[in-house]
Protein backbone atom coordinates (compact mmCIF):
# COMPACT_ATOMS: atom_id res chain seq x y z
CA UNK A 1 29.45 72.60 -18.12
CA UNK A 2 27.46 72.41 -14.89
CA UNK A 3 26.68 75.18 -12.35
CA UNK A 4 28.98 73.30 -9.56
CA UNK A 5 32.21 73.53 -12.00
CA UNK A 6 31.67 77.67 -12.60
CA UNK A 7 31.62 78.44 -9.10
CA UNK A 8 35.29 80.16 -7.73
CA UNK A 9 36.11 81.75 -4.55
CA UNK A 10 39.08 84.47 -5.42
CA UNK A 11 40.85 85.96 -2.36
CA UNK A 12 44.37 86.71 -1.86
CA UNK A 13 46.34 88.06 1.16
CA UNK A 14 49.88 89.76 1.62
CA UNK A 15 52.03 89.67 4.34
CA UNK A 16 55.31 91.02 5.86
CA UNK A 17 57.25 90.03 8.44
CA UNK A 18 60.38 91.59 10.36
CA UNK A 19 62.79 89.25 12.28
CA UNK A 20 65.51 90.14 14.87
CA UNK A 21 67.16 87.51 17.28
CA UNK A 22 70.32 87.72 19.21
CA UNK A 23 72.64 85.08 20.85
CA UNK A 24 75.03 86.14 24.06
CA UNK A 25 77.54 83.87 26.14
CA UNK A 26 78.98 84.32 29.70
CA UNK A 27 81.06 83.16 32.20
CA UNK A 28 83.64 81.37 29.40
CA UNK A 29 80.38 80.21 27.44
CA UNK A 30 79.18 78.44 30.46
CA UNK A 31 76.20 80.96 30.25
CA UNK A 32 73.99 81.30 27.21
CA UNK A 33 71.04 83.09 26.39
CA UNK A 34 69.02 83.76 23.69
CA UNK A 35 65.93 85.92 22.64
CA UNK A 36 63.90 86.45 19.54
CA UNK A 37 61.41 88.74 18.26
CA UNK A 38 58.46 88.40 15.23
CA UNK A 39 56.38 90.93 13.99
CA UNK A 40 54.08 90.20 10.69
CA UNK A 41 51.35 92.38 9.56
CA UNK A 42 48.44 90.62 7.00
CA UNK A 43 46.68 93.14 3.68
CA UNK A 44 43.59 91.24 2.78
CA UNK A 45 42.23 91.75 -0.43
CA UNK A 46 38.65 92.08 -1.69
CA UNK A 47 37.26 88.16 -2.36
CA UNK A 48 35.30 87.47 -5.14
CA UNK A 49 32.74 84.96 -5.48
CA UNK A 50 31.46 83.57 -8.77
CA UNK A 51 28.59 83.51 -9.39
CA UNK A 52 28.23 86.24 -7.43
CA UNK A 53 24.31 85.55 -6.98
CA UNK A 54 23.37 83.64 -3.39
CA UNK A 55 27.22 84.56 -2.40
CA UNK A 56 27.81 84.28 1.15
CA UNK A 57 29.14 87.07 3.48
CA UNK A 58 27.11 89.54 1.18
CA UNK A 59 27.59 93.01 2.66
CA UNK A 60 30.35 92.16 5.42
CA UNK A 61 33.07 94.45 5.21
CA UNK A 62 36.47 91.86 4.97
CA UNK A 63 38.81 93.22 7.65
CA UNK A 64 42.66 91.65 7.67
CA UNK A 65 43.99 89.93 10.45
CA UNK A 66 45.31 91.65 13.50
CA UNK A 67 48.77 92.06 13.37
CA UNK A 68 51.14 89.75 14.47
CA UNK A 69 54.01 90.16 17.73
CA UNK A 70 55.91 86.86 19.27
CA UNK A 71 59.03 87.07 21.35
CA UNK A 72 60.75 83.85 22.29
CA UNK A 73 63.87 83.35 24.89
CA UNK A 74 65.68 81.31 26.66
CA UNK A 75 68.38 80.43 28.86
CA UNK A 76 70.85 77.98 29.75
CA UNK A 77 73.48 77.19 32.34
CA UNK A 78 76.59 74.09 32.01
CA UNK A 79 78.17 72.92 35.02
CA UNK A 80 81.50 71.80 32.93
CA UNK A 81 82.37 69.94 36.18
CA UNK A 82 80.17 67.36 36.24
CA UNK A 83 78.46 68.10 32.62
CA UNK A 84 75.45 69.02 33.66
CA UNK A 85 72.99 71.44 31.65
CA UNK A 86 69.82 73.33 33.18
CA UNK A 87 67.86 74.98 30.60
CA UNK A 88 64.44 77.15 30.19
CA UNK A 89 62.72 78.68 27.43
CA UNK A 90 59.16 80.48 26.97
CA UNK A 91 57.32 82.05 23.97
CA UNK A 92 54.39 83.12 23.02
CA UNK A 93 52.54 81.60 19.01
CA UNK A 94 50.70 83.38 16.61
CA UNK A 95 48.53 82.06 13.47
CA UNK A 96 46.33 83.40 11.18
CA UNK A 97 43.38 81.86 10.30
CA UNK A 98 43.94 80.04 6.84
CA UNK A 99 41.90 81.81 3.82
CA UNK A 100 40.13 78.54 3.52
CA UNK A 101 39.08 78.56 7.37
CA UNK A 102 38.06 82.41 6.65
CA UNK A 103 35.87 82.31 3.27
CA UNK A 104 35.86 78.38 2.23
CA UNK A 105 32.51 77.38 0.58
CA UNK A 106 31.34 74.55 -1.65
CA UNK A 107 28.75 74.85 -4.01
CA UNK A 108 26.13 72.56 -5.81
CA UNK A 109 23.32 73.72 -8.21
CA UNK A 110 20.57 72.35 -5.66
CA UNK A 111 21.64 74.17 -2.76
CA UNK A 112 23.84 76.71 -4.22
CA UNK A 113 26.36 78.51 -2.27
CA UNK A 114 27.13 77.34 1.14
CA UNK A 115 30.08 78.15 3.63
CA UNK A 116 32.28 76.48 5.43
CA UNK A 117 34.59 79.95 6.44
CA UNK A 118 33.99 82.71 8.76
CA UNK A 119 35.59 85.87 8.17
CA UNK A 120 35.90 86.55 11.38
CA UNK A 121 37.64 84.30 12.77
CA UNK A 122 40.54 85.13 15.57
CA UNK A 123 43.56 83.85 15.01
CA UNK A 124 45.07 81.02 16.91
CA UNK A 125 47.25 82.38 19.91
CA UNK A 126 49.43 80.29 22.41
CA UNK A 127 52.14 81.08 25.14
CA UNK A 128 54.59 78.05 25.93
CA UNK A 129 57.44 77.32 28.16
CA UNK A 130 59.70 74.27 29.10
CA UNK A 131 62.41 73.81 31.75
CA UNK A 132 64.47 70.54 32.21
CA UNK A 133 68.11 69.20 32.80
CA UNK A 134 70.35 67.45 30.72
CA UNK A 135 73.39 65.49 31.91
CA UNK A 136 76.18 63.71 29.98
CA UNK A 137 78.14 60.52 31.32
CA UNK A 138 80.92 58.06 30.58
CA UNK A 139 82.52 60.38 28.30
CA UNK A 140 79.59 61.34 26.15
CA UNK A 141 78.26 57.76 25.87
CA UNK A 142 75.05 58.40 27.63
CA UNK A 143 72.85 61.80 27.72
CA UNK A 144 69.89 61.77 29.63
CA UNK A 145 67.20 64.46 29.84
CA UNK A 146 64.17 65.41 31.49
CA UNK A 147 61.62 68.01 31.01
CA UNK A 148 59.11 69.51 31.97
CA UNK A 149 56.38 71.52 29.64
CA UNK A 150 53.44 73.99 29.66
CA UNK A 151 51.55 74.95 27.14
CA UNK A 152 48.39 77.13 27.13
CA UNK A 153 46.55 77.12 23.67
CA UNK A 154 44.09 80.97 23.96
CA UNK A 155 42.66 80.78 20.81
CA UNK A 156 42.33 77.92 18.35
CA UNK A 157 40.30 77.12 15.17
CA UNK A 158 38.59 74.20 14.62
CA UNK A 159 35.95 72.67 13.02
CA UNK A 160 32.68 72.17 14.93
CA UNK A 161 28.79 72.35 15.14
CA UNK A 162 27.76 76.61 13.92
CA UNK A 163 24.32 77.13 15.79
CA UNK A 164 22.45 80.63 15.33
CA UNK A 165 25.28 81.27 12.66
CA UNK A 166 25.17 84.53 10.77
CA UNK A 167 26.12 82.60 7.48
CA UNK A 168 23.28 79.91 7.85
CA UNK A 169 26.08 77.46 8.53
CA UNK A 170 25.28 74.26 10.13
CA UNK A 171 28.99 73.32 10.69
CA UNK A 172 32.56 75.02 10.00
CA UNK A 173 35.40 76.47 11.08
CA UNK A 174 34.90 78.25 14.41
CA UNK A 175 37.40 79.80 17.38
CA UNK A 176 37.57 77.97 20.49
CA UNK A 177 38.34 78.30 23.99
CA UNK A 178 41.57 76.51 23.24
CA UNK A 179 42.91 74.20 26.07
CA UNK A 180 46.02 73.13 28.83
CA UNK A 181 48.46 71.05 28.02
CA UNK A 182 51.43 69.57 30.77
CA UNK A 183 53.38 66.84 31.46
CA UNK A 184 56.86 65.69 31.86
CA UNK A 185 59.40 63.78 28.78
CA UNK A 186 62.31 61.50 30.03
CA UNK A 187 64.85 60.40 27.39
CA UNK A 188 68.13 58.69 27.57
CA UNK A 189 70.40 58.44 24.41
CA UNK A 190 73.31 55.15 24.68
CA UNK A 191 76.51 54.55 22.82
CA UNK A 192 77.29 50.98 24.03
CA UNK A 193 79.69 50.24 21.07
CA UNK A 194 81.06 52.54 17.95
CA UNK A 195 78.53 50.68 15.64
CA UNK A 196 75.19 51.20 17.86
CA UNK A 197 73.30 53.96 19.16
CA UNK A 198 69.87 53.63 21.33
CA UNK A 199 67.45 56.59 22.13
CA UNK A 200 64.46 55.76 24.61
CA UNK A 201 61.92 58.22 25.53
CA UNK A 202 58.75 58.24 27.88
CA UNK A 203 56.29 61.36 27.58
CA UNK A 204 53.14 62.25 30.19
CA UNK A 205 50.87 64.70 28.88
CA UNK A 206 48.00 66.08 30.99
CA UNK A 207 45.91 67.62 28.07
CA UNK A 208 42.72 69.28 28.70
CA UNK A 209 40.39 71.82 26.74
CA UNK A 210 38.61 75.09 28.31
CA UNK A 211 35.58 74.04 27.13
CA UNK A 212 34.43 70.62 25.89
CA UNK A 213 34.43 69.73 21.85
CA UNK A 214 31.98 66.73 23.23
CA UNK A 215 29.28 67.29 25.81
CA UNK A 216 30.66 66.63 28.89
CA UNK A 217 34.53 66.11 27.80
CA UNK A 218 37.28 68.42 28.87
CA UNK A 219 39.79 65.46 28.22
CA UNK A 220 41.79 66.22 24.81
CA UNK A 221 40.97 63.86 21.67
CA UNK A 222 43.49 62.03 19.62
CA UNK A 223 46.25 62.61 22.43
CA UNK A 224 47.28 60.01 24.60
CA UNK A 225 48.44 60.00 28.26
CA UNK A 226 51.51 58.20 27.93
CA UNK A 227 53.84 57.42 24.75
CA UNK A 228 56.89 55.09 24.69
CA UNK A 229 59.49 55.11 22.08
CA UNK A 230 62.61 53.20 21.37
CA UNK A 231 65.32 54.03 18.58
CA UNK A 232 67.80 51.26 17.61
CA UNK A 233 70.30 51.90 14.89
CA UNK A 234 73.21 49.30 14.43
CA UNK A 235 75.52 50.36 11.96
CA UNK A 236 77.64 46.79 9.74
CA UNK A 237 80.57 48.56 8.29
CA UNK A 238 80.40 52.00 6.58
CA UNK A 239 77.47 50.87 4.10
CA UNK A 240 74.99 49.14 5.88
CA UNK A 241 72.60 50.13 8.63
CA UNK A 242 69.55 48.74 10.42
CA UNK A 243 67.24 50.50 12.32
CA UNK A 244 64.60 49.58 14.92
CA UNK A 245 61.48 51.45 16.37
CA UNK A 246 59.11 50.90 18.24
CA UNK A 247 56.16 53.31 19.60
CA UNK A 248 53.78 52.66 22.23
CA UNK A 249 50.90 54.69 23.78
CA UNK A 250 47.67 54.31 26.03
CA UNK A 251 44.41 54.76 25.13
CA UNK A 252 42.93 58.22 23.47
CA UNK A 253 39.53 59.65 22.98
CA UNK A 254 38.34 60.57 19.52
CA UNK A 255 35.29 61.55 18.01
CA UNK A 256 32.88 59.02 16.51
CA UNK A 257 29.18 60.60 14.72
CA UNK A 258 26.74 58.20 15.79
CA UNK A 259 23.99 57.56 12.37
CA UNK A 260 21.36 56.52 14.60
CA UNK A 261 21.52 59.78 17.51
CA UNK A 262 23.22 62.25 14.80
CA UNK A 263 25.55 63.40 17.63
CA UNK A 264 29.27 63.00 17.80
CA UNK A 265 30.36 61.24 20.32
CA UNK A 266 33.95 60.04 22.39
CA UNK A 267 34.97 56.59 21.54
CA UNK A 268 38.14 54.83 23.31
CA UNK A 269 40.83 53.57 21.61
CA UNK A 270 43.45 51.33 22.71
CA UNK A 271 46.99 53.03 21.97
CA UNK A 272 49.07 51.57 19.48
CA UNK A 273 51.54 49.50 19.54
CA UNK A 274 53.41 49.86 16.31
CA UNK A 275 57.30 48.32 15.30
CA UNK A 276 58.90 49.56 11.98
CA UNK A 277 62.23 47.96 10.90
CA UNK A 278 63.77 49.55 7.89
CA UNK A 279 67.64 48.38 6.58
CA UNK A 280 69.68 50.16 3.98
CA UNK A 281 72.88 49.62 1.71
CA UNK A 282 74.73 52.35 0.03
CA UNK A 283 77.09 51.66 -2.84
CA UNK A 284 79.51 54.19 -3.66
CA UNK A 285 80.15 54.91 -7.03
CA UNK A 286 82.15 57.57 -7.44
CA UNK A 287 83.96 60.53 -4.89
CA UNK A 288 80.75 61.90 -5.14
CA UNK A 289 77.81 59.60 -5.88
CA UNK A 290 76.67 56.87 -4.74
CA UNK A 291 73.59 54.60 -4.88
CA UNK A 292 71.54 53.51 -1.65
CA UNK A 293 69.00 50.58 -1.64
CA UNK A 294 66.33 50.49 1.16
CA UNK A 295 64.01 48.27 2.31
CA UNK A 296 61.06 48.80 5.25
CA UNK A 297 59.00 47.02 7.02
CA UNK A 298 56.10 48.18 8.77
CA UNK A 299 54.07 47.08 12.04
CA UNK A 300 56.51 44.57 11.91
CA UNK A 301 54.84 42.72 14.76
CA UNK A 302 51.07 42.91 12.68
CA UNK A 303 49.34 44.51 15.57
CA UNK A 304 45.69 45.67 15.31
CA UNK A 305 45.58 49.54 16.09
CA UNK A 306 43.35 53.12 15.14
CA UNK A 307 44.76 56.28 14.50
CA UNK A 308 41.89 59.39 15.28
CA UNK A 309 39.40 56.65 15.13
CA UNK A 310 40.56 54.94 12.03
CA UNK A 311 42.29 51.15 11.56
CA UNK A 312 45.79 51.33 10.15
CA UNK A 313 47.41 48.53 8.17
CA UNK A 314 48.69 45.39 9.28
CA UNK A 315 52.11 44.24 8.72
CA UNK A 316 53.44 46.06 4.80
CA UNK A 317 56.53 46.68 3.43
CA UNK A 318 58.03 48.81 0.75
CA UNK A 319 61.59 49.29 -1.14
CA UNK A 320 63.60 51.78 -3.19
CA UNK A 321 66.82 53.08 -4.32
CA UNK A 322 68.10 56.31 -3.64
CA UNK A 323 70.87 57.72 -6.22
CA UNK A 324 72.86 60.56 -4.32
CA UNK A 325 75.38 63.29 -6.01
């Protein structure tokens, strides 16, 4: 057996969490609001590292993570007049750093033990909130919506360049300034006939980090600007169903190591343009089973487009059966 296949990393972690949220309704239920609260604390225990020669973090004492407190509420209004909804809602996120992002290593009889983790990691904090109106027309045919978002990301943990590490790292998990993120989402949901339902929806998203992940960056990777969707579903009969949809985005940054410069650097991507059509048939067989056949097809339309940097596949397809009781 070699070296590389006797080396562990044993760590465990506890956690508890209390949970209290309460609903009220005023005004004949035209009124409605809502809060929440979270608390969670984290008992860390003692890792282990095998073989415990070259281990990393030797002599750190292994505090656990802070404990956590999130409150969430919102509130919401109907005009039963004229069906009209205004809504709002903020909260604040909380997460740990994984055990992996904390005390991951990998280990190889040349170079021994080396890490990936840092045990002191922050966790990942957030505070969000979201306001927006929703109105219903022609007797519940059509619902459109709009919103409008904020999110501010305090703490994250990602995965980046370690210099003047304590741990001799030359890249892993590290806290970050975190980042902005803004924008707008219009949808509209139609009921033209009994048998067929369309959803459209149009997002803007004004994403920026506090401090660049590439030199001279603020601009968010792997998030687009803009994203289209569209949601078909026609419905033959009680048994058969198609559906349509269709995604569309703009361009996005995303990170691209360049061999020749050994620095990472922001590539452009053209946003995708993807169709899926999937159709399904469901044969009952009893009061309460029944068999459904499926089919999809995917990037229908067979067009060329990268997801964080990488191509997808052209036009594929798959089928099944489902058998339901």
């Amino acid at each position: 057996m070699t070296p590389a296949g006797d080396s562990t990393v044993d760590v465990s972690e506890r956690s508890h969490a209390f949970f209290a949220q309460d609903q009220l309704r005023f005004l004949e239920d035209r009124l409605q609001l809502s809060a929440g609260f979270r608390a969670q604390t984290f008992h860390l225990s003692v890792p282990r590292f095998t073989p415990s020669a070259g281990a990393p973090y030797a002599g750190i004492s292994f505090a656990s993570p802070p404990n956590a407190y999130t409150g969430d509420g919102s509130v919401a209004y109907l005009f039963r007049s004229s069906d009209t909804k205004l809504r709002a809602h903020v909260g604040n996120g909380y997460r740990e750093p994984s055990l992996f992002e904390r005390f991951g290593t990998f280990f190889s009889s040349f170079f021994g033990f080396s890490a990936l983790g840092d045990p002191r990691l922050a966790p990942e904090r957030s505070i969000a909130f979201d306001a927006g109106v929703d109105q219903t027309l022609a007797s519940n045919r059509v619902r459109l919506s709009a919103t409008y978002f904020y999110t501010r990301l305090q703490e994250v943990v990602a995965f980046g360049d370690t210099p003047n590490d304590p741990f001799g790292r030359f890249g892993g998990f590290v806290n970050t300034g975190g980042g902005l993120a803004r924008g707008v989402e219009l949808s509209a949901a139609f009921a033209p006939t009994r048998s067929l339902d369309l959803f459209a929806s149009y997002t803007f998203t004004n994403s920026d980090q506090r401090r660049p992940q590439i030199e001279n960056i603020l601009r968010s990777l792997a998030i687009p600007d803009r994203q289209f969707t569209l949601v078909a579903t026609e419905r033959f009969g009680r048994r058969t169903a198609v559906n349509f949809d269709l995604v569309a985005s703009s361009n996005y940054l995303a990170p691209i190591f360049d061999n020749r410069t050994f620095r990472t650097r922001a590539y452009r991507f053209d946003g995708q343009r993807r169709a899926d059509l999937t159709a399904s048939y469901t044969l009952p067989l009893s009061e309460s089973r029944s068999l459904r056949f499926f089919g999809k097809i995917e990037n229908l339309f067979n067009q060329e487009y990268y997801e964080n940097g990488f191509r997808t596949p052209g036009v594929n397809g798959r089928a099944g059966a489902a058998f339901n009781f």
